[in-house]
PDB file of N, CA and C in Angstrom:
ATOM      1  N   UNK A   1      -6.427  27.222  28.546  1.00  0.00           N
ATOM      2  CA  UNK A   1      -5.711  26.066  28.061  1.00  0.00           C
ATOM      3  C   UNK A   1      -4.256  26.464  27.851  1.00  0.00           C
ATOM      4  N   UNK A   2      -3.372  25.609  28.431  1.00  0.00           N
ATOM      5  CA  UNK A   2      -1.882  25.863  28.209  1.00  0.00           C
ATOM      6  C   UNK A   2      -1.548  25.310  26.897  1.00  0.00           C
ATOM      7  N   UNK A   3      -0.417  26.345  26.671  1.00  0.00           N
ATOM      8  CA  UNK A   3      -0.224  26.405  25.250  1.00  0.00           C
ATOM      9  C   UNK A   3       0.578  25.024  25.064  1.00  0.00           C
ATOM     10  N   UNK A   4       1.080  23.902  25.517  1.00  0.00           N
ATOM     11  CA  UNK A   4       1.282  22.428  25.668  1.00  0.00           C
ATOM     12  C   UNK A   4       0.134  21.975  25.314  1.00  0.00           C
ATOM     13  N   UNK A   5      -0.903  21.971  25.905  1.00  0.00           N
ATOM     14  CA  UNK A   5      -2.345  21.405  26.034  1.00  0.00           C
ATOM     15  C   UNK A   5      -3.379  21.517  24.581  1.00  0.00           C
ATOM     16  N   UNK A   6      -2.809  22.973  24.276  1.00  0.00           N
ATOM     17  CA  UNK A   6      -3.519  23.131  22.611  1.00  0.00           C
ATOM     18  C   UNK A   6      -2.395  22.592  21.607  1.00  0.00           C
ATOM     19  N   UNK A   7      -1.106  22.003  21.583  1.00  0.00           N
ATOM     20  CA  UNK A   7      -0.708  22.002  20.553  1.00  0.00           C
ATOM     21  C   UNK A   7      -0.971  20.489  20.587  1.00  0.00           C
ATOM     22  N   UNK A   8      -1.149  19.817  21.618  1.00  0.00           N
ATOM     23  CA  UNK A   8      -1.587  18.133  21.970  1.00  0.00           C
ATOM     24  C   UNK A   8      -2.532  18.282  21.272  1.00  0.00           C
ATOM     25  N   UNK A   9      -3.488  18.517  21.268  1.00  0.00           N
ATOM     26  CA  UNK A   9      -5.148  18.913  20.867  1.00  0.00           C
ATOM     27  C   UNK A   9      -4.807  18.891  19.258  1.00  0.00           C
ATOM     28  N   UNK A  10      -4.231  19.875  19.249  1.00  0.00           N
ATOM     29  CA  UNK A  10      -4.359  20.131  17.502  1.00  0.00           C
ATOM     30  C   UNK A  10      -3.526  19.541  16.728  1.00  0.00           C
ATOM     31  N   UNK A  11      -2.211  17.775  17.150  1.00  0.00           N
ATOM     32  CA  UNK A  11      -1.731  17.414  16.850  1.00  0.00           C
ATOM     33  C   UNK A  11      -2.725  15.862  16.868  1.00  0.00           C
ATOM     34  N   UNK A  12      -3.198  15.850  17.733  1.00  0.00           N
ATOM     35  CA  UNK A  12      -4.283  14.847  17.991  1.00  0.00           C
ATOM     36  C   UNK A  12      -5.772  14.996  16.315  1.00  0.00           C
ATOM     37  N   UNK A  13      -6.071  16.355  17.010  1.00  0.00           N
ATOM     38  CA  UNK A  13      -6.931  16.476  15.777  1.00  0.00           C
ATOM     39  C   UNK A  13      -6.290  16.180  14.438  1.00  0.00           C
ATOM     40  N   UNK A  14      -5.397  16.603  14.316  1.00  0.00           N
ATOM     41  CA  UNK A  14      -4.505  16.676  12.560  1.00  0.00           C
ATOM     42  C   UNK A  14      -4.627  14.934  12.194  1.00  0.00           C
ATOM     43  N   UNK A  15      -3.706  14.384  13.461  1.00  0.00           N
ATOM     44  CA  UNK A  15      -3.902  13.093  13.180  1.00  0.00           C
ATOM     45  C   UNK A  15      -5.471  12.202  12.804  1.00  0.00           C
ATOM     46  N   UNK A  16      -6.368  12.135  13.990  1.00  0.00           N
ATOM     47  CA  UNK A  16      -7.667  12.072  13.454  1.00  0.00           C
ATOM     48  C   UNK A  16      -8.301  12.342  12.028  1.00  0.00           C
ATOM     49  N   UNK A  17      -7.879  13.449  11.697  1.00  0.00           N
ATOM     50  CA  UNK A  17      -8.610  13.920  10.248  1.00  0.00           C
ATOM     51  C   UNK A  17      -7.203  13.505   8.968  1.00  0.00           C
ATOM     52  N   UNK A  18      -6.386  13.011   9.338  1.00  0.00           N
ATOM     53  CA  UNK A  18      -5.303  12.616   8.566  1.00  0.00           C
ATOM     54  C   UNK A  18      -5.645  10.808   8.142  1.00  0.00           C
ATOM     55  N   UNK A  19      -5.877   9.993   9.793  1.00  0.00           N
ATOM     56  CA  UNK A  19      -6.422   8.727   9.926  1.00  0.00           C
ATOM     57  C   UNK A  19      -7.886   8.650   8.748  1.00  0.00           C
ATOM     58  N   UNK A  20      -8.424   9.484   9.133  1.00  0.00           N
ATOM     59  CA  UNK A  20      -9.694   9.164   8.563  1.00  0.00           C
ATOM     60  C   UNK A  20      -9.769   9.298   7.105  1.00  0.00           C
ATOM     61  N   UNK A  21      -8.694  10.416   6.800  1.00  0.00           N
ATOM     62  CA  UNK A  21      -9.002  10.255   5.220  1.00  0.00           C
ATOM     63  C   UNK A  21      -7.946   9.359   4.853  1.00  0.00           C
ATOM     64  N   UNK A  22      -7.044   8.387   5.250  1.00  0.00           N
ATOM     65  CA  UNK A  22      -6.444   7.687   4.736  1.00  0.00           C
ATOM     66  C   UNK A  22      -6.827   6.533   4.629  1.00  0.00           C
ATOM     67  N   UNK A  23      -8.025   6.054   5.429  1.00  0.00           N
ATOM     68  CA  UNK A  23      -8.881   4.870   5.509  1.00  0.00           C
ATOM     69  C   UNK A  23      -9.252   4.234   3.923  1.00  0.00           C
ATOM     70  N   UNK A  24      -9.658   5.430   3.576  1.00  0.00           N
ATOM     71  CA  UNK A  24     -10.534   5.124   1.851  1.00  0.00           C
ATOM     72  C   UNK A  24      -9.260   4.514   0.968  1.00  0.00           C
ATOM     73  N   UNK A  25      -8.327   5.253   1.047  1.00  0.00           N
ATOM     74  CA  UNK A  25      -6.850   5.179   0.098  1.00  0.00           C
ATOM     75  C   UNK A  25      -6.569   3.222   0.632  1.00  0.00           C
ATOM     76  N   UNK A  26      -6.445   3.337   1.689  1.00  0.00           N
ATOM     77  CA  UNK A  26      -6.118   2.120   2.270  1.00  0.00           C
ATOM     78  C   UNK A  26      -7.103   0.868   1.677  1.00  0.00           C
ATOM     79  N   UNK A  27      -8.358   1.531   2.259  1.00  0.00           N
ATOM     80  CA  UNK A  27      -9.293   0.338   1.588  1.00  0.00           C
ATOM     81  C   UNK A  27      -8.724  -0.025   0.190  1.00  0.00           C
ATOM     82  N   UNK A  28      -8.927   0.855  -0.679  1.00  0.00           N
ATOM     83  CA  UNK A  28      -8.915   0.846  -2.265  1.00  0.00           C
ATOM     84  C   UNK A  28      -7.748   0.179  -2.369  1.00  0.00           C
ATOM     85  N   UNK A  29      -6.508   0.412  -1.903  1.00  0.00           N
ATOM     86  CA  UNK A  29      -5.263  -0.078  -2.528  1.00  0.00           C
ATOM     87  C   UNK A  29      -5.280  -1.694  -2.048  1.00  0.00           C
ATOM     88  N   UNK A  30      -6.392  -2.209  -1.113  1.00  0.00           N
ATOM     89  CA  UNK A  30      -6.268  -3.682  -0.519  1.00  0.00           C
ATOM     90  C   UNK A  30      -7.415  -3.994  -1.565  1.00  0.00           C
ATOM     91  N   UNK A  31      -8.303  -3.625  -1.834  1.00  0.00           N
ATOM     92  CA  UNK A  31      -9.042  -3.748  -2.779  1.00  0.00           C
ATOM     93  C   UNK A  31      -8.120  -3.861  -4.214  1.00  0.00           C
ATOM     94  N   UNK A  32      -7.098  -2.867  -5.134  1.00  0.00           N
ATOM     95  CA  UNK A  32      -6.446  -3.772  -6.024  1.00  0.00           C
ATOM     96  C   UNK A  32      -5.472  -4.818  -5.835  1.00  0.00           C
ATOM     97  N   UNK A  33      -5.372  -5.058  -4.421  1.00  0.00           N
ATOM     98  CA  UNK A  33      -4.037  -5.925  -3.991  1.00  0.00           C
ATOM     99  C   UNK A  33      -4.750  -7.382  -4.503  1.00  0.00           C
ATOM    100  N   UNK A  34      -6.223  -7.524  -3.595  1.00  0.00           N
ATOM    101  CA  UNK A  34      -6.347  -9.058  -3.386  1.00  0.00           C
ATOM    102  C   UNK A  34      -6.706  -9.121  -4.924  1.00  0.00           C
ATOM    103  N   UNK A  35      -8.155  -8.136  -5.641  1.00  0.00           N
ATOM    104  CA  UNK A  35      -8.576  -8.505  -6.440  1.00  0.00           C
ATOM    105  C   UNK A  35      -8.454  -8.416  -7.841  1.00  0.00           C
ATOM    106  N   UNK A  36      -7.749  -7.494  -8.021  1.00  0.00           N
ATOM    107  CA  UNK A  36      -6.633  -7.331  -9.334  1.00  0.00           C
ATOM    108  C   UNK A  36      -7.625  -6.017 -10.300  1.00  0.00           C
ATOM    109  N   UNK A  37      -6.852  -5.555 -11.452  1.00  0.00           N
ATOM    110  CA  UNK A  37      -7.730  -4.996 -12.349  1.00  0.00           C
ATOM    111  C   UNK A  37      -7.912  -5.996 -13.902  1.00  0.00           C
ATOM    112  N   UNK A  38      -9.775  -6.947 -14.352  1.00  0.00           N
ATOM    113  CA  UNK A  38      -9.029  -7.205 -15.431  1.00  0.00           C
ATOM    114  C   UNK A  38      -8.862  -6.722 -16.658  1.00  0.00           C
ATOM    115  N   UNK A  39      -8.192  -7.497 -16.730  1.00  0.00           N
ATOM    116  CA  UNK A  39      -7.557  -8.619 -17.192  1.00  0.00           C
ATOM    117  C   UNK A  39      -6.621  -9.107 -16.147  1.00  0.00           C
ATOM    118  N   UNK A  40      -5.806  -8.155 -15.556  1.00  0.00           N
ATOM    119  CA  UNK A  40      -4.880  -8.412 -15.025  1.00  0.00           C
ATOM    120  C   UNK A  40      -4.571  -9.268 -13.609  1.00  0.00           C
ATOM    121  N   UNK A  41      -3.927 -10.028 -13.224  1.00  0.00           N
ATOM    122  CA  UNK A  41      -4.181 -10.894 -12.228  1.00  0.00           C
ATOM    123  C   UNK A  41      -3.829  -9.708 -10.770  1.00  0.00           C
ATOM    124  N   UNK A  42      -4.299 -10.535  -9.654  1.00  0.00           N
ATOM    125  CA  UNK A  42      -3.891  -9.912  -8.305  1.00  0.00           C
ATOM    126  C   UNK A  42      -2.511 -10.246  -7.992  1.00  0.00           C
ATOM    127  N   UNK A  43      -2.278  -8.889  -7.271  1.00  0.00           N
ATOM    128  CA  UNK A  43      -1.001  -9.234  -6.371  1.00  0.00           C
ATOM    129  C   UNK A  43      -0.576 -10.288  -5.372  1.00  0.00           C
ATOM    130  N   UNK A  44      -1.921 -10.140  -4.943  1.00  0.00           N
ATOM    131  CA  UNK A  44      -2.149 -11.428  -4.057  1.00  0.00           C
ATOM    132  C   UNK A  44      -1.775 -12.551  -4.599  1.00  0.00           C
ATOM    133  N   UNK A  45      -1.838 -13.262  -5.709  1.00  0.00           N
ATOM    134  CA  UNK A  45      -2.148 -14.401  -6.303  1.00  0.00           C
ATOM    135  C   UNK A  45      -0.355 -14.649  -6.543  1.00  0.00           C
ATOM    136  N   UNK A  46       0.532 -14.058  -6.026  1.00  0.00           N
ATOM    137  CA  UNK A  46       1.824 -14.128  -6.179  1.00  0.00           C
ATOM    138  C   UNK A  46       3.015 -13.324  -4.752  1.00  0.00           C
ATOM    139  N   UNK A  47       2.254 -12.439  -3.971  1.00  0.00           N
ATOM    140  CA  UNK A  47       3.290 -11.849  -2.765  1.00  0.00           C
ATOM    141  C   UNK A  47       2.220 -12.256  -1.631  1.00  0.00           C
ATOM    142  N   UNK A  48       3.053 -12.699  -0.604  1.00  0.00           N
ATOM    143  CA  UNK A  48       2.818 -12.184   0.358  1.00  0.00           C
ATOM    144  C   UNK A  48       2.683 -11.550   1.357  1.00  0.00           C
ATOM    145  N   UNK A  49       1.511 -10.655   1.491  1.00  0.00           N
ATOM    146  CA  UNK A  49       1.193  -9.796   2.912  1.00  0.00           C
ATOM    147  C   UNK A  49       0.021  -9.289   3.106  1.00  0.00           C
ATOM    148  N   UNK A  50       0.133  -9.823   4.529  1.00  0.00           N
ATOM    149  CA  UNK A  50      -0.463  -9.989   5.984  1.00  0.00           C
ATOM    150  C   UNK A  50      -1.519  -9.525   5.520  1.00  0.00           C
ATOM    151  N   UNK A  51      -2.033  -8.035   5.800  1.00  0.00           N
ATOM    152  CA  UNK A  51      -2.759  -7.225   6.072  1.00  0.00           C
ATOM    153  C   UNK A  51      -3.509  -7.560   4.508  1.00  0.00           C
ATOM    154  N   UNK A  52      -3.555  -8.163   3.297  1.00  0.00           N
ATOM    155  CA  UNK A  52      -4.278  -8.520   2.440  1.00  0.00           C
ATOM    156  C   UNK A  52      -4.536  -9.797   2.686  1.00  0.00           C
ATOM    157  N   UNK A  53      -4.343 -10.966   3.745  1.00  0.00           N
ATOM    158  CA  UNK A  53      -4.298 -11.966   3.593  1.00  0.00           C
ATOM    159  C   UNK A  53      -3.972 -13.002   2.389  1.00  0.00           C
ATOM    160  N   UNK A  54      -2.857 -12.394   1.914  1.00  0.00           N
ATOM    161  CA  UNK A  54      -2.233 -12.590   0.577  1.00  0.00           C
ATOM    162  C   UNK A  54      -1.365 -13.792   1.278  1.00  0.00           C
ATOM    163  N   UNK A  55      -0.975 -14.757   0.596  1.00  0.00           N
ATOM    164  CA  UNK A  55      -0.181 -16.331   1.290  1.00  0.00           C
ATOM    165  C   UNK A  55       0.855 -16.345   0.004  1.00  0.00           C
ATOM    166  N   UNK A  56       0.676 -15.445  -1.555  1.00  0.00           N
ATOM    167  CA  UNK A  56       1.408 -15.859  -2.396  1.00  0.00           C
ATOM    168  C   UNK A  56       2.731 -16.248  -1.720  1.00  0.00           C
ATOM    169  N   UNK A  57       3.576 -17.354  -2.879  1.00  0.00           N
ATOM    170  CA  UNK A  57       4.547 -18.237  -3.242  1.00  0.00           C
ATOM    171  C   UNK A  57       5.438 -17.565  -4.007  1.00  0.00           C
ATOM    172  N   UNK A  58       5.551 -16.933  -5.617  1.00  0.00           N
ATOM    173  CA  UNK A  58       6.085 -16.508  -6.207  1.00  0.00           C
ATOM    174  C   UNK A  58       6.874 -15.277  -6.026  1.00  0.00           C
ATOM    175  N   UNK A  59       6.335 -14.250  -5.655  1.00  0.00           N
ATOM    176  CA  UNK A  59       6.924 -13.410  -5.802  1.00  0.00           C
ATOM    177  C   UNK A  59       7.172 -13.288  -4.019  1.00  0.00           C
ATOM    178  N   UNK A  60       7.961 -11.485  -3.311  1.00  0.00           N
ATOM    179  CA  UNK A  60       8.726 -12.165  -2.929  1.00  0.00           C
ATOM    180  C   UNK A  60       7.586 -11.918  -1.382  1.00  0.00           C
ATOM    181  N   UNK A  61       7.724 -11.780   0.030  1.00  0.00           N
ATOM    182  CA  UNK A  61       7.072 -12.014   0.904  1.00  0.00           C
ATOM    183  C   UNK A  61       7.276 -10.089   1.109  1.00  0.00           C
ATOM    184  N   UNK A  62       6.019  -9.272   0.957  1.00  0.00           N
ATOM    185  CA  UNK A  62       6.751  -7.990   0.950  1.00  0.00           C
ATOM    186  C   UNK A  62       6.304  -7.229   2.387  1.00  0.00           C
ATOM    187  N   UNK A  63       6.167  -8.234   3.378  1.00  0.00           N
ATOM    188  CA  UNK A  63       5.918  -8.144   4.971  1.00  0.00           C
ATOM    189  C   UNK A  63       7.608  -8.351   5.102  1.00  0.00           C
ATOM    190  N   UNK A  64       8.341  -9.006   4.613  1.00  0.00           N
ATOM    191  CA  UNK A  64       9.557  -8.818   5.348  1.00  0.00           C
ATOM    192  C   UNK A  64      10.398  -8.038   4.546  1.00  0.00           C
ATOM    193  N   UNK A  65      10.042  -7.730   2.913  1.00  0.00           N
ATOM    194  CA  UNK A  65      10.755  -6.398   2.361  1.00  0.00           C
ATOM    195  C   UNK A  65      10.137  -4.986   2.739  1.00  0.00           C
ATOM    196  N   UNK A  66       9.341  -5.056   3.026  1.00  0.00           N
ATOM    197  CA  UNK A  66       8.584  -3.858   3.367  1.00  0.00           C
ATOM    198  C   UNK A  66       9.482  -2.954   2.341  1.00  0.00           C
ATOM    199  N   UNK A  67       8.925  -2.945   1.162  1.00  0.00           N
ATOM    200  CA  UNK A  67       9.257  -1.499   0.457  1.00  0.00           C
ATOM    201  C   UNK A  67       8.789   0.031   0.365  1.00  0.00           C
ATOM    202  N   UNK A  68       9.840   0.682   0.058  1.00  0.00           N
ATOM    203  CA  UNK A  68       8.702   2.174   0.396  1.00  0.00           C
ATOM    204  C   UNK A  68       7.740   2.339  -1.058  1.00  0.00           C
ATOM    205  N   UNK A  69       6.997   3.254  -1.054  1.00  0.00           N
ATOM    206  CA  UNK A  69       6.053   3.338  -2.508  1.00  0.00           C
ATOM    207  C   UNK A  69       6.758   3.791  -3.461  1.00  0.00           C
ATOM    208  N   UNK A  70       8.327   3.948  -3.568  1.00  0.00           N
ATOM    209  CA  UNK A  70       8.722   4.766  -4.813  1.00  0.00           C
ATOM    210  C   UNK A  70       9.291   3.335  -5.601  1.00  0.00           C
ATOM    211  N   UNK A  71       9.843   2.646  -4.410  1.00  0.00           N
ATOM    212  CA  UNK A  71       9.899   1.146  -5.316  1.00  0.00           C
ATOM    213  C   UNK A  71       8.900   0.747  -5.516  1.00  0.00           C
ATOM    214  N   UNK A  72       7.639   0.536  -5.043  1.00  0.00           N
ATOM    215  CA  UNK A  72       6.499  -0.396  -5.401  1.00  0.00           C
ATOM    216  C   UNK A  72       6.029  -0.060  -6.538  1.00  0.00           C
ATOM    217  N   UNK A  73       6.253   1.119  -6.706  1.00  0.00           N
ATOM    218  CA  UNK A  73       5.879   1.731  -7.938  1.00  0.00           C
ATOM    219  C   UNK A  73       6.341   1.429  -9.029  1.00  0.00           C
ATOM    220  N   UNK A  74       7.783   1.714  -9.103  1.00  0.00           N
ATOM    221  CA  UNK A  74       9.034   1.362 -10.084  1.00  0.00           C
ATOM    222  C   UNK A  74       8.804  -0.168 -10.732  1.00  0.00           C
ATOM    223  N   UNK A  75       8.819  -1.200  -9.257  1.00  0.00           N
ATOM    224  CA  UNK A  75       8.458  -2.690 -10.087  1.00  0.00           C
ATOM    225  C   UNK A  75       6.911  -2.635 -10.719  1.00  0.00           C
ATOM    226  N   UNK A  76       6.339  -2.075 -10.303  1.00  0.00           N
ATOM    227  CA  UNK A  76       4.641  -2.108 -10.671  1.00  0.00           C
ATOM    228  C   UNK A  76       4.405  -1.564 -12.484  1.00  0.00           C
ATOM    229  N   UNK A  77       5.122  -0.445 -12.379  1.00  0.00           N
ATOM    230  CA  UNK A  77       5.726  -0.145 -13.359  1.00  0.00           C
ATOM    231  C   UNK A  77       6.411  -0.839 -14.882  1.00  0.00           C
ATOM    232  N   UNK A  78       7.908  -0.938 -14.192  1.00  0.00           N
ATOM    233  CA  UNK A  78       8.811  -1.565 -14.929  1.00  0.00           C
ATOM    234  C   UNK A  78       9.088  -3.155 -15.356  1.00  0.00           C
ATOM    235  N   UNK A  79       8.533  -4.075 -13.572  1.00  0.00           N
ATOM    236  CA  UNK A  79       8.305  -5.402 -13.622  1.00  0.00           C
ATOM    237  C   UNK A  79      10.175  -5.382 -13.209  1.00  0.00           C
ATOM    238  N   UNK A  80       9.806  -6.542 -12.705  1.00  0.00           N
ATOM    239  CA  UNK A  80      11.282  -7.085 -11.928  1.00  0.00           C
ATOM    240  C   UNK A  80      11.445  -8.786 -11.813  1.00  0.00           C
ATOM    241  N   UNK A  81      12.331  -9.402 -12.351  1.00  0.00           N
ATOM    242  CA  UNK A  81      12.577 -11.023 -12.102  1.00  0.00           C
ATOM    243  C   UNK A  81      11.056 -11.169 -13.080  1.00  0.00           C
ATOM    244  N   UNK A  82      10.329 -12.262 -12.537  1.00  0.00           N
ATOM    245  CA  UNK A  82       9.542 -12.907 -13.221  1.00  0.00           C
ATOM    246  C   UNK A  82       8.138 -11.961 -13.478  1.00  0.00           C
ATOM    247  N   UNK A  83       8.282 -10.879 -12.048  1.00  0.00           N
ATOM    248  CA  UNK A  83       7.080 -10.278 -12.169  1.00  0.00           C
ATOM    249  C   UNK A  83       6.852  -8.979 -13.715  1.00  0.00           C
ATOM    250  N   UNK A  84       5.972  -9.430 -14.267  1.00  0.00           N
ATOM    251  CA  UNK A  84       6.083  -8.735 -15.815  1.00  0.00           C
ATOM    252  C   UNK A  84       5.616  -6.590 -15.499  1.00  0.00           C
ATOM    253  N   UNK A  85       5.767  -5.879 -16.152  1.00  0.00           N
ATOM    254  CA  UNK A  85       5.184  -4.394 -15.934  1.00  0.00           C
ATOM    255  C   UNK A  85       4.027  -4.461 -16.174  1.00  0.00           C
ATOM    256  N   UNK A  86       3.323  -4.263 -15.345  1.00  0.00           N
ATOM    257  CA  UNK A  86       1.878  -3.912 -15.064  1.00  0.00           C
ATOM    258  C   UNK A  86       1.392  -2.443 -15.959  1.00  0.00           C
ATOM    259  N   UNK A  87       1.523  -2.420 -17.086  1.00  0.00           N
ATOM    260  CA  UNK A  87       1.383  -0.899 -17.846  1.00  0.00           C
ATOM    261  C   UNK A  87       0.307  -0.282 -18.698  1.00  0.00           C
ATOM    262  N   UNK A  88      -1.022  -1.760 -18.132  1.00  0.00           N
ATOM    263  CA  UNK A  88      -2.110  -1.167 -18.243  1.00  0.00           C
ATOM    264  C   UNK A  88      -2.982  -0.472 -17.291  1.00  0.00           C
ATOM    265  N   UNK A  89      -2.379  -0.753 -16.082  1.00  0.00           N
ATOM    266  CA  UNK A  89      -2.437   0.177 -14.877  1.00  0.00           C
ATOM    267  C   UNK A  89      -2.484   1.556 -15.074  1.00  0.00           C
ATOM    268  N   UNK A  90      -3.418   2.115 -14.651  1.00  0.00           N
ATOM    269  CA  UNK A  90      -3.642   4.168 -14.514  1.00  0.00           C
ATOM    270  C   UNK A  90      -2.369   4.448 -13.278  1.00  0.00           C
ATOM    271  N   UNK A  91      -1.864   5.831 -13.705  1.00  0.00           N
ATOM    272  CA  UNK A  91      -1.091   6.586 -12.549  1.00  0.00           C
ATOM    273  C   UNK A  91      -1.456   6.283 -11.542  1.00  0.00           C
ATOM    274  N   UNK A  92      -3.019   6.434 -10.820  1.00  0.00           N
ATOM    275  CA  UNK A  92      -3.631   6.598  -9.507  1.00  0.00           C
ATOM    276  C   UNK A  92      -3.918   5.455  -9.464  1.00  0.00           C
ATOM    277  N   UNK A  93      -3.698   3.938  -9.886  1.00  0.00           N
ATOM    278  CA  UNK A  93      -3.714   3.000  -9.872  1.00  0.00           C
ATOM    279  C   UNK A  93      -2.196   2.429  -8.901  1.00  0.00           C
ATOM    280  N   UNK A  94      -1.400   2.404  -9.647  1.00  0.00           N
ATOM    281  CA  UNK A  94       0.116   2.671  -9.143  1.00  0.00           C
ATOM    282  C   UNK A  94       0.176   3.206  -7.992  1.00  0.00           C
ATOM    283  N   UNK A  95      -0.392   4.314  -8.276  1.00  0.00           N
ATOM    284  CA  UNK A  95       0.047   5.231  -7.028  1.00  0.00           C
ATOM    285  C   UNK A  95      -0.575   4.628  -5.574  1.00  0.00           C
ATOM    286  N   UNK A  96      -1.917   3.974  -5.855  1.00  0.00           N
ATOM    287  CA  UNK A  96      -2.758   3.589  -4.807  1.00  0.00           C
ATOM    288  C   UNK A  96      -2.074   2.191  -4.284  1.00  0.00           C
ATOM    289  N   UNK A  97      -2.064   1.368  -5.134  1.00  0.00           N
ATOM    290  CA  UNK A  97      -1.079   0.128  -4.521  1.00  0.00           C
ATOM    291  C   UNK A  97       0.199   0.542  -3.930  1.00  0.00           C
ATOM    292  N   UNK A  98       0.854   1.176  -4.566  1.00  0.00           N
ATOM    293  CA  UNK A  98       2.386   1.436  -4.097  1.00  0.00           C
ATOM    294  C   UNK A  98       2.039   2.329  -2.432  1.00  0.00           C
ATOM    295  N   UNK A  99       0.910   3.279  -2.518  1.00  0.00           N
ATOM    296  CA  UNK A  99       0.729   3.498  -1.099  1.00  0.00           C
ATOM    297  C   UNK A  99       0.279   2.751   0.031  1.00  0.00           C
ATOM    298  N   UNK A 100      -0.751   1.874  -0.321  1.00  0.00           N
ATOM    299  CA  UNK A 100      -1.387   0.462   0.327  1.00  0.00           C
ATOM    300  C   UNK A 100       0.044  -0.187   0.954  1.00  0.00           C
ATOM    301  N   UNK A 101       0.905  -0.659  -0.218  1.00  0.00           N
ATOM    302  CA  UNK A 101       1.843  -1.475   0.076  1.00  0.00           C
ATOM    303  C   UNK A 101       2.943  -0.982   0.975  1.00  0.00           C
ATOM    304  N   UNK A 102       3.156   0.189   1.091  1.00  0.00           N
ATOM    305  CA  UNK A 102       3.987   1.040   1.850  1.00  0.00           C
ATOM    306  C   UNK A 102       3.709   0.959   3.203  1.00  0.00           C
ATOM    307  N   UNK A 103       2.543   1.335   3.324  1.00  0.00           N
ATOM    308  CA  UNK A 103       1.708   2.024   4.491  1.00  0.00           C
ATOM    309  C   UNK A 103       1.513   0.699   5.443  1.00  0.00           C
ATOM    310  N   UNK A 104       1.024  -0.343   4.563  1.00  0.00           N
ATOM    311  CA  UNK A 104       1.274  -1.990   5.698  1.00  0.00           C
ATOM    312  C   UNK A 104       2.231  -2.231   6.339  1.00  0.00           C
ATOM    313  N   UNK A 105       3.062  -1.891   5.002  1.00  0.00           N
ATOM    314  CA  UNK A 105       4.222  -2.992   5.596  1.00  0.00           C
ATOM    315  C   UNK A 105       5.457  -2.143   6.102  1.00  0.00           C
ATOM    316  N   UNK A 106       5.648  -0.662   6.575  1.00  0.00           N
ATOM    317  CA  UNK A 106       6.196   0.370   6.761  1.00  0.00           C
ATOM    318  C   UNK A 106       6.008   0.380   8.649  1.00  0.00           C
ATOM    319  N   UNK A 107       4.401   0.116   9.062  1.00  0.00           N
ATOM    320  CA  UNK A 107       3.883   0.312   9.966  1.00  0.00           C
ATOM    321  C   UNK A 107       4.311  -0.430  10.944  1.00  0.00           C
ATOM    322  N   UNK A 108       5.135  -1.865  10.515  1.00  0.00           N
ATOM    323  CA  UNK A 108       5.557  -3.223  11.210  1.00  0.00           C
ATOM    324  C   UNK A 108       6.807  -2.453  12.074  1.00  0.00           C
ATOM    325  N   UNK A 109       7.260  -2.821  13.386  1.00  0.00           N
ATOM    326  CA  UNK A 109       8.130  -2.648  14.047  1.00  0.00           C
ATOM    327  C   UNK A 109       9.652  -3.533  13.559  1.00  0.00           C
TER     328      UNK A 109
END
């Protein structure tokens, strides 16, 4: 095997085993998008995007902000305009939406 041929291979594999464990993260973070933690309402129920089949009105459409996760975090966090801080939320809570939300809407051309 030419040494071209194995680094294809083992860039291919990396990806594969990179895809696959990001599946779960992905699920979970569309899982707190649509359905919320309660008390707390869903994201859904106020932004819209796509890939949650989220249609919200209020807040803002985040298929065409596509933010990276250090903001998603920050408003998730801190709260911004009308949207209030989410600060009964766990770290890996945060962390999982703000990656969900990244990772969708990052992926768009």
């Amino acid at each position: 095997m030419s040494l071209r041929a194995a680094a294809l291979l083992a860039c291919a594999l990396s990806c594969a085993a990179g895809c696959a464990a990001e599946e779960p993260a992905i699920a979970q973070g569309r899982e707190l998008f649509v359905h919320g933690v309660a008390p707390l309402p869903a994201c859904a129920l106020c932004h819209t995007l796509k890939d949650a089949g989220a249609s919200g009105q209020i807040g803002p459409n985040l298929d065409d902000l596509r933010p990276d996760a250090g903001r998603v975090a920050q408003v998730i966090r801190s709260g911004m305009g009308p949207m209030p801080a989410f600060t009964a939320l766990t770290d890996e809570q945060v962390t999982t939406l703000a990656r969900y939300v990244s990772t969708v809407t990052q992926a768009k051309p």
